[in-house]
C-alpha atoms as a PDB file:
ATOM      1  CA  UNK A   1       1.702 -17.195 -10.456  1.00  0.00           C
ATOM      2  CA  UNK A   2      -1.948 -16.600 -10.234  1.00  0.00           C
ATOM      3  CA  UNK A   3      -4.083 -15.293 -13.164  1.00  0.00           C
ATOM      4  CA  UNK A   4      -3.676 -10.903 -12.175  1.00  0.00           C
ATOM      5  CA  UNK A   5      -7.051 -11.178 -13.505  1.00  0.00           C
ATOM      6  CA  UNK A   6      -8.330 -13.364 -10.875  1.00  0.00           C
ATOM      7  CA  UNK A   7     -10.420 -12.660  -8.160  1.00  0.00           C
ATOM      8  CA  UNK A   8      -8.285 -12.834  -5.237  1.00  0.00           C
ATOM      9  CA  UNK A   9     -11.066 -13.815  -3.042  1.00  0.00           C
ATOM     10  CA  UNK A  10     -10.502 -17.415  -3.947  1.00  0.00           C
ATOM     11  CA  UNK A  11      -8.489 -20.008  -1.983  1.00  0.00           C
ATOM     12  CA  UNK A  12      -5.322 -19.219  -3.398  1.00  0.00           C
ATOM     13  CA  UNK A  13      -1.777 -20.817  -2.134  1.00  0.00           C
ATOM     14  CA  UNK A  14       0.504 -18.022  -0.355  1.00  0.00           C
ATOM     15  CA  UNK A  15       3.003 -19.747  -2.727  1.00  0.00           C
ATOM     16  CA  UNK A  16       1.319 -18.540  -5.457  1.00  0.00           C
ATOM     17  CA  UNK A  17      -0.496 -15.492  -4.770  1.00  0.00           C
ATOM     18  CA  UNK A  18       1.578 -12.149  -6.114  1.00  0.00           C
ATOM     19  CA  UNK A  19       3.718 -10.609  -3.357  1.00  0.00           C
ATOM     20  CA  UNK A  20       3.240  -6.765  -3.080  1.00  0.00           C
ATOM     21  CA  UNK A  21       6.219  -4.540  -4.869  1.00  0.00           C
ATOM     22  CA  UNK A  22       6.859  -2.885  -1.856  1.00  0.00           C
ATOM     23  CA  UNK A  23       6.351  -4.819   1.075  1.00  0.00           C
ATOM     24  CA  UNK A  24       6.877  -8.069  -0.184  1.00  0.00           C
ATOM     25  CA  UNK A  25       3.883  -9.801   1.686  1.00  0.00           C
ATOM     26  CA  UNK A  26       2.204 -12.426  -0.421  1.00  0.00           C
ATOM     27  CA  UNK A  27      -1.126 -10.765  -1.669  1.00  0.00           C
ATOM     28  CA  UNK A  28      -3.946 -13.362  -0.272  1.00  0.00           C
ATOM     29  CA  UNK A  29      -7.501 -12.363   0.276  1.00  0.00           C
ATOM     30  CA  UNK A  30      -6.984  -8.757   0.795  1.00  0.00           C
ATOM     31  CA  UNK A  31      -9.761  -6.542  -0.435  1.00  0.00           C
ATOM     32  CA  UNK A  32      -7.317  -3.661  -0.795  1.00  0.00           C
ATOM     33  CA  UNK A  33      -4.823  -5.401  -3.475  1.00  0.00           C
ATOM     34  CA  UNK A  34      -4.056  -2.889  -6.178  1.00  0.00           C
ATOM     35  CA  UNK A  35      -2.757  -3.869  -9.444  1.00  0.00           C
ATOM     36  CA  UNK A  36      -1.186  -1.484 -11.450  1.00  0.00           C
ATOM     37  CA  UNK A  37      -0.875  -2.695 -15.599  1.00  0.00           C
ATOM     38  CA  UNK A  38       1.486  -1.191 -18.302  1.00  0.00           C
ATOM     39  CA  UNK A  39       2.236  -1.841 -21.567  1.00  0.00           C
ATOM     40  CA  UNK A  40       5.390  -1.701 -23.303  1.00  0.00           C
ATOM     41  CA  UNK A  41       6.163  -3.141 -26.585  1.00  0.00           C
ATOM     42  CA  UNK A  42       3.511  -5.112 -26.857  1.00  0.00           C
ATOM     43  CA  UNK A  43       3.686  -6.536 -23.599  1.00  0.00           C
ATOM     44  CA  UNK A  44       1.520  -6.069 -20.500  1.00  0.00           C
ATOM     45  CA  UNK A  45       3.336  -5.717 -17.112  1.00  0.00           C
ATOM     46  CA  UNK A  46       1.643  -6.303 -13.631  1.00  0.00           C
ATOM     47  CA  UNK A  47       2.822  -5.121 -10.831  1.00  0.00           C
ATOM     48  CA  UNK A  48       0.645  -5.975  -7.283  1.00  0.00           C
ATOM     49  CA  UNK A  49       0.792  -4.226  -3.988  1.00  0.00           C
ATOM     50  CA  UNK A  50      -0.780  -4.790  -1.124  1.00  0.00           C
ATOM     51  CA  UNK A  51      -2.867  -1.240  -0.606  1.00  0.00           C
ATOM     52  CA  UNK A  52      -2.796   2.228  -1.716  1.00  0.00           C
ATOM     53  CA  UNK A  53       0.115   3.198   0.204  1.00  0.00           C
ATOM     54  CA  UNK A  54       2.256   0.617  -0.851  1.00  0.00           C
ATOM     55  CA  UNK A  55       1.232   1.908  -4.490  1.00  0.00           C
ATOM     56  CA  UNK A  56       1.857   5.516  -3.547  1.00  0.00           C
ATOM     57  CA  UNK A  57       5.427   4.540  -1.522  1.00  0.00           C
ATOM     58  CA  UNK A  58       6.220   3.039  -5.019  1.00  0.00           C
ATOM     59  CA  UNK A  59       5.454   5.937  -7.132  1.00  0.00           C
ATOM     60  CA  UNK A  60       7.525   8.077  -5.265  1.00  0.00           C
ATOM     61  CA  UNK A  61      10.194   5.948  -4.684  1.00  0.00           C
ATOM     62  CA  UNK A  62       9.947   5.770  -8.903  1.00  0.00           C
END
């Protein structure tokens, strides 16, 4: 898995690159990836989608 903290601008591997929560489409190049961080127990949790309506589909869906 790439670095979240990346730029995503680099040559990155489709194998590699996040996939979006929603779509599933591997997250390469795209100027409109989102990345949304939480943290829970000391922990920080990435989750990567592809554009803002992917990220809005998710928070309603959740």
């Amino acid at each position: 898995m790439v670095d979240p903290t990346s730029e995503l601008e680099e040559d990155i591997d489709e194998d590699e690159a996040p996939n979006c929560e929603v779509c599933g489409e591997p997250i390469v190049e795209d100027p409109n990836h989102v990345v949304r961080t939480r943290v829970e127990d000391g922990k920080a949790y990435h989750r990567h989608f592809c554009s803002e309506a992917c990220a809005a589909e998710f928070d309603d869906a959740n």
